[in-house]
C-alpha atoms as a PDB file:
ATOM      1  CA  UNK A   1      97.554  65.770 122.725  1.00  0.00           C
ATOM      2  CA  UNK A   2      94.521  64.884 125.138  1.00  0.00           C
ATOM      3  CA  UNK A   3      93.975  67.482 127.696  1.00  0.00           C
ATOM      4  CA  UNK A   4      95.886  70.308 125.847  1.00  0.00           C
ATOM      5  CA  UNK A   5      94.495  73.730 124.529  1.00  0.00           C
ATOM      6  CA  UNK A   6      95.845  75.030 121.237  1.00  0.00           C
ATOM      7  CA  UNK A   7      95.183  78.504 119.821  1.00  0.00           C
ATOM      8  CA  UNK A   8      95.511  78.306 115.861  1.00  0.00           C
ATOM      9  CA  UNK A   9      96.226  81.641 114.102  1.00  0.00           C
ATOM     10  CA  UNK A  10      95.646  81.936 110.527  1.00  0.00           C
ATOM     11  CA  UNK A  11      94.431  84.043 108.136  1.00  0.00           C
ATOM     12  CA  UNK A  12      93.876  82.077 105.381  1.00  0.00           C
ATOM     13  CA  UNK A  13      90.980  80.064 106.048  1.00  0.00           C
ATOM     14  CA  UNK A  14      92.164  77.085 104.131  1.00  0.00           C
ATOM     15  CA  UNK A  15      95.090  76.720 106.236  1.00  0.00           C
ATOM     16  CA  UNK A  16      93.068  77.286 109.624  1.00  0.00           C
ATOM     17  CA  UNK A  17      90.805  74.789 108.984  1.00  0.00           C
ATOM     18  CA  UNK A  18      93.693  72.286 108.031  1.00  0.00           C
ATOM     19  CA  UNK A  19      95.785  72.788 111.623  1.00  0.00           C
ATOM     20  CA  UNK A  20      92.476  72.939 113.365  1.00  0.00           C
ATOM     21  CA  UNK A  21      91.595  69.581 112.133  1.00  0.00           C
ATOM     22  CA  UNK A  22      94.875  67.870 112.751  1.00  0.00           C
ATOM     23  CA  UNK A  23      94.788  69.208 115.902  1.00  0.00           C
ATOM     24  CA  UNK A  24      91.349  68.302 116.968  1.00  0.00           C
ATOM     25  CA  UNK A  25      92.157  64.778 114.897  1.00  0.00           C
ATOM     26  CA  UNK A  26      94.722  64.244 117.776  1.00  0.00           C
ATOM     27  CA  UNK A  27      92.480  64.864 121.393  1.00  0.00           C
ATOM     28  CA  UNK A  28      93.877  68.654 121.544  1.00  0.00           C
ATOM     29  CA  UNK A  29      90.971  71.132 122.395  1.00  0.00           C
ATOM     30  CA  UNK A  30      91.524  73.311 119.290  1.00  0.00           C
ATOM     31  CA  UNK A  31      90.821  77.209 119.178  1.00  0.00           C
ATOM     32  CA  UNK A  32      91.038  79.365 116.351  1.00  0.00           C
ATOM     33  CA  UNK A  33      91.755  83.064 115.781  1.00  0.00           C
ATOM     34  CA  UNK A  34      91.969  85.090 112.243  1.00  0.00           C
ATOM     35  CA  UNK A  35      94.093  87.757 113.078  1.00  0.00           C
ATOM     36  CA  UNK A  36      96.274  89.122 115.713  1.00  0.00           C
ATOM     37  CA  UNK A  37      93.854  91.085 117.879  1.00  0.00           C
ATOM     38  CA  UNK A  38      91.999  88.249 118.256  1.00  0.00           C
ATOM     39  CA  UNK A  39      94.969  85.988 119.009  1.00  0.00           C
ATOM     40  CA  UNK A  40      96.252  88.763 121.778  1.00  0.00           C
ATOM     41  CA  UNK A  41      92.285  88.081 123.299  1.00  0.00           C
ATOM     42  CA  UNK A  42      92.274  85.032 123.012  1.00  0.00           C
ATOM     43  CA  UNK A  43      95.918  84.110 124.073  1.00  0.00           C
ATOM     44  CA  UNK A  44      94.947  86.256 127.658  1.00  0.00           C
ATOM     45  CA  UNK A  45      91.148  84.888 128.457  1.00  0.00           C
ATOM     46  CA  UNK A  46      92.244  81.293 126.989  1.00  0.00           C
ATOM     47  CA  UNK A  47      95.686  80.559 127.953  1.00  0.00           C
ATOM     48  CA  UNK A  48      96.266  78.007 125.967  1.00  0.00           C
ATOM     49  CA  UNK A  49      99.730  75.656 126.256  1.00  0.00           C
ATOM     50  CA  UNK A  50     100.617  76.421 122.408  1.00  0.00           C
ATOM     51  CA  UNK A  51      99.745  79.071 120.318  1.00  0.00           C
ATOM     52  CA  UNK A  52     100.599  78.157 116.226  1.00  0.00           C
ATOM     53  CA  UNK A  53     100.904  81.949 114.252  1.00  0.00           C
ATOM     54  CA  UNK A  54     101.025  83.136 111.165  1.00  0.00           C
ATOM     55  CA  UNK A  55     103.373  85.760 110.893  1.00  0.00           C
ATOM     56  CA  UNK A  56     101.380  87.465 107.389  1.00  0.00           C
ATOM     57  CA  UNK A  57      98.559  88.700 108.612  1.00  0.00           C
ATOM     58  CA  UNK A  58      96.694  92.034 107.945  1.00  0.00           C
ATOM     59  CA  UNK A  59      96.643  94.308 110.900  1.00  0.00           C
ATOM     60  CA  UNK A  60      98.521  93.324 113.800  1.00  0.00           C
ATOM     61  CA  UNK A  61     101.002  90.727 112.576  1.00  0.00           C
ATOM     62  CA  UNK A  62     102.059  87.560 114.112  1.00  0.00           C
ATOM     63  CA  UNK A  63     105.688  89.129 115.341  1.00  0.00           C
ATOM     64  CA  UNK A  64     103.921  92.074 116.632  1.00  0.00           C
ATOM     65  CA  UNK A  65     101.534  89.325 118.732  1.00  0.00           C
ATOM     66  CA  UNK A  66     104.755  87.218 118.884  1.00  0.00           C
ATOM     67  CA  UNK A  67     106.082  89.787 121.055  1.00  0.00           C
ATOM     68  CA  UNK A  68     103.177  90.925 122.964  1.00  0.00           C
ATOM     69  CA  UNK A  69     103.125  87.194 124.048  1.00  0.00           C
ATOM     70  CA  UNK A  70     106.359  87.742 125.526  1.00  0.00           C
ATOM     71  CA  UNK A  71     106.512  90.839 127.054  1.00  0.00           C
ATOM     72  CA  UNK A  72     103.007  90.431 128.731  1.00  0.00           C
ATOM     73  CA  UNK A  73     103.518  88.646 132.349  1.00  0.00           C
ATOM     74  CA  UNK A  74     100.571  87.128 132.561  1.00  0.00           C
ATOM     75  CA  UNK A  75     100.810  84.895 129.056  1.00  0.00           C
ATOM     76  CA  UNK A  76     104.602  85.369 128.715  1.00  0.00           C
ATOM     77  CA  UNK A  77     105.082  81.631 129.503  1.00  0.00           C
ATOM     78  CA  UNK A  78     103.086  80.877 126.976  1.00  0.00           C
ATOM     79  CA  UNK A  79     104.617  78.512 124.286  1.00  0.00           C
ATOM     80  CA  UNK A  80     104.631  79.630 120.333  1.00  0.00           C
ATOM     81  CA  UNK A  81     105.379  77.759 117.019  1.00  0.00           C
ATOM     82  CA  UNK A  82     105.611  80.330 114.491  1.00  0.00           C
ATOM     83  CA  UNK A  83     103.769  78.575 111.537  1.00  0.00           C
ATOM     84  CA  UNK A  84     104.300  81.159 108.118  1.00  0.00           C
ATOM     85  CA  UNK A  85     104.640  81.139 104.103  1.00  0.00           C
ATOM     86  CA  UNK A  86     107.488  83.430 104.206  1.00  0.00           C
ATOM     87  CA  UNK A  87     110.797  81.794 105.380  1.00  0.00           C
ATOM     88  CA  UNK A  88     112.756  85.082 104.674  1.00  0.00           C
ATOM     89  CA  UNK A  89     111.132  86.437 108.007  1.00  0.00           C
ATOM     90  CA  UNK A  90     112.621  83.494 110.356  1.00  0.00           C
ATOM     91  CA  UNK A  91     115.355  86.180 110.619  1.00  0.00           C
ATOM     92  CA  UNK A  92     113.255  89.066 112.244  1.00  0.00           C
ATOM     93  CA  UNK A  93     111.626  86.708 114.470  1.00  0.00           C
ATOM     94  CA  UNK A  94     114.811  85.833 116.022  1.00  0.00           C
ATOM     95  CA  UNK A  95     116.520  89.518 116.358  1.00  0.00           C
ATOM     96  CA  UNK A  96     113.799  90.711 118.421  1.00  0.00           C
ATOM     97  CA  UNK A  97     114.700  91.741 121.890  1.00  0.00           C
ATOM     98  CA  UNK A  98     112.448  88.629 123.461  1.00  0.00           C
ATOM     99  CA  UNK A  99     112.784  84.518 124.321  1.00  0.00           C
ATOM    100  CA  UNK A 100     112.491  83.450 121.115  1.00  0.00           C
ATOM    101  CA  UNK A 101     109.886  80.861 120.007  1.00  0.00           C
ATOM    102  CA  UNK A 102     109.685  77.209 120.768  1.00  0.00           C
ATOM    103  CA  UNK A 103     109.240  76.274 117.128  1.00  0.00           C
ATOM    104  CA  UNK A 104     109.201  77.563 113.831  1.00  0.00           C
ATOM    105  CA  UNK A 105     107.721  75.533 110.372  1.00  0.00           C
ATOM    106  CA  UNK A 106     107.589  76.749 106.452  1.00  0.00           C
ATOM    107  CA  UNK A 107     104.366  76.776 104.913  1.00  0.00           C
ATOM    108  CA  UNK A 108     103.471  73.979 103.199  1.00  0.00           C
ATOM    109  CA  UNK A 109     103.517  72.223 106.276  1.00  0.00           C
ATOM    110  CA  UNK A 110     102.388  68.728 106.284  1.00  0.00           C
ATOM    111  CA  UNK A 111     100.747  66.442 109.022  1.00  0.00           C
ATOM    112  CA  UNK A 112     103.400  64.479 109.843  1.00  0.00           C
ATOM    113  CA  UNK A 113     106.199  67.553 110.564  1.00  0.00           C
ATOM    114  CA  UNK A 114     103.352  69.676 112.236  1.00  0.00           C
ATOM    115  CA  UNK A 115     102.812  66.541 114.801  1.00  0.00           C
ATOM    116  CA  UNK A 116     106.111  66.040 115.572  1.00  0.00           C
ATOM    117  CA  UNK A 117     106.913  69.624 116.178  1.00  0.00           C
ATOM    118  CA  UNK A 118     103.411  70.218 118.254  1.00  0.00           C
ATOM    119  CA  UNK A 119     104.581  67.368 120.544  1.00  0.00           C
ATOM    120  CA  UNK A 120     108.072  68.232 120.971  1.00  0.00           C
ATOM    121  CA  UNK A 121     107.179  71.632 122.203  1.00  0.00           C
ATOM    122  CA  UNK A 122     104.088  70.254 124.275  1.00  0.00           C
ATOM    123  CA  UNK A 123     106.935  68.450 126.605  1.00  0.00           C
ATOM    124  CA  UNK A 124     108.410  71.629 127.036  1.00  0.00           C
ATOM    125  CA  UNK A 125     107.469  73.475 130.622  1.00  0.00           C
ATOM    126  CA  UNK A 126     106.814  76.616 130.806  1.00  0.00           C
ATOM    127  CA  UNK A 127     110.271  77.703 128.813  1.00  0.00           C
ATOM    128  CA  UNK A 128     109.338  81.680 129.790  1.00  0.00           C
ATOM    129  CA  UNK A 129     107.952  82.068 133.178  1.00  0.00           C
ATOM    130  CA  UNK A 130     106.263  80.347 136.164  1.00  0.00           C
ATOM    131  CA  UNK A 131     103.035  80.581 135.036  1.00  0.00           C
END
């Protein structure tokens, strides 16, 4: 994961530090928001290849940044693994009127299934746009 930049939102602190560390643990250049205005900021100055998101977050939510993602040109190519404790939402994320994302894990996640899935979608190019 050398030479990749990964935005990690979280608002659990716990959790953040945990998919930072793997991350980091691995060569990727790891950056870290705690909620969703600051993943929207970050997403746009950064543009990093994956973004990981909690979808329970207080204030702007990981679907609303989900979507803002992929209705804004300039990051819409960006790629997103929806990371979240509440499986029952899976559902919402994929009715919504946009591409939807290039992964999707249950909290707990462990090392091994967050690897695997942060690699798969790393192959990926640019699934959204020609950014």
């Amino acid at each position: 994961m050398a030479g990749f930049k990964i935005l990690v939102v979280d608002d659990e602190p716990d959790i953040l530090t945990f998919l930072a560390a793997v991350l980091e643990d691995q060569g990727a250049t790891v950056i870290q928001a705690v909620d969703g205005e600051q993943a929207l900021a970050l997403t746009v100055r950064e543009k990093p290849d994956l973004v990981t998101l909690d979808l329970s977050m207080p204030g702007r939510n990981g679907g609303y940044v989900f979507e803002e993602i992929r209705n804004n040109p300039e990051i819409t190519s960006t790629r997103v693994c929806i990371i979240t404790g509440k499986p029952e939402l899976r559902r919402l994320i994929y009715e919504r009127p946009v591409a939807p994302p290039e992964g999707y894990l249950d909290k707990p996640v462990n090392e091994d299934t967050l690897l695997t899935s942060v690699r798969m979608i790393l192959e990926l190019k640019h699934p959204h746009g020609n950014a």
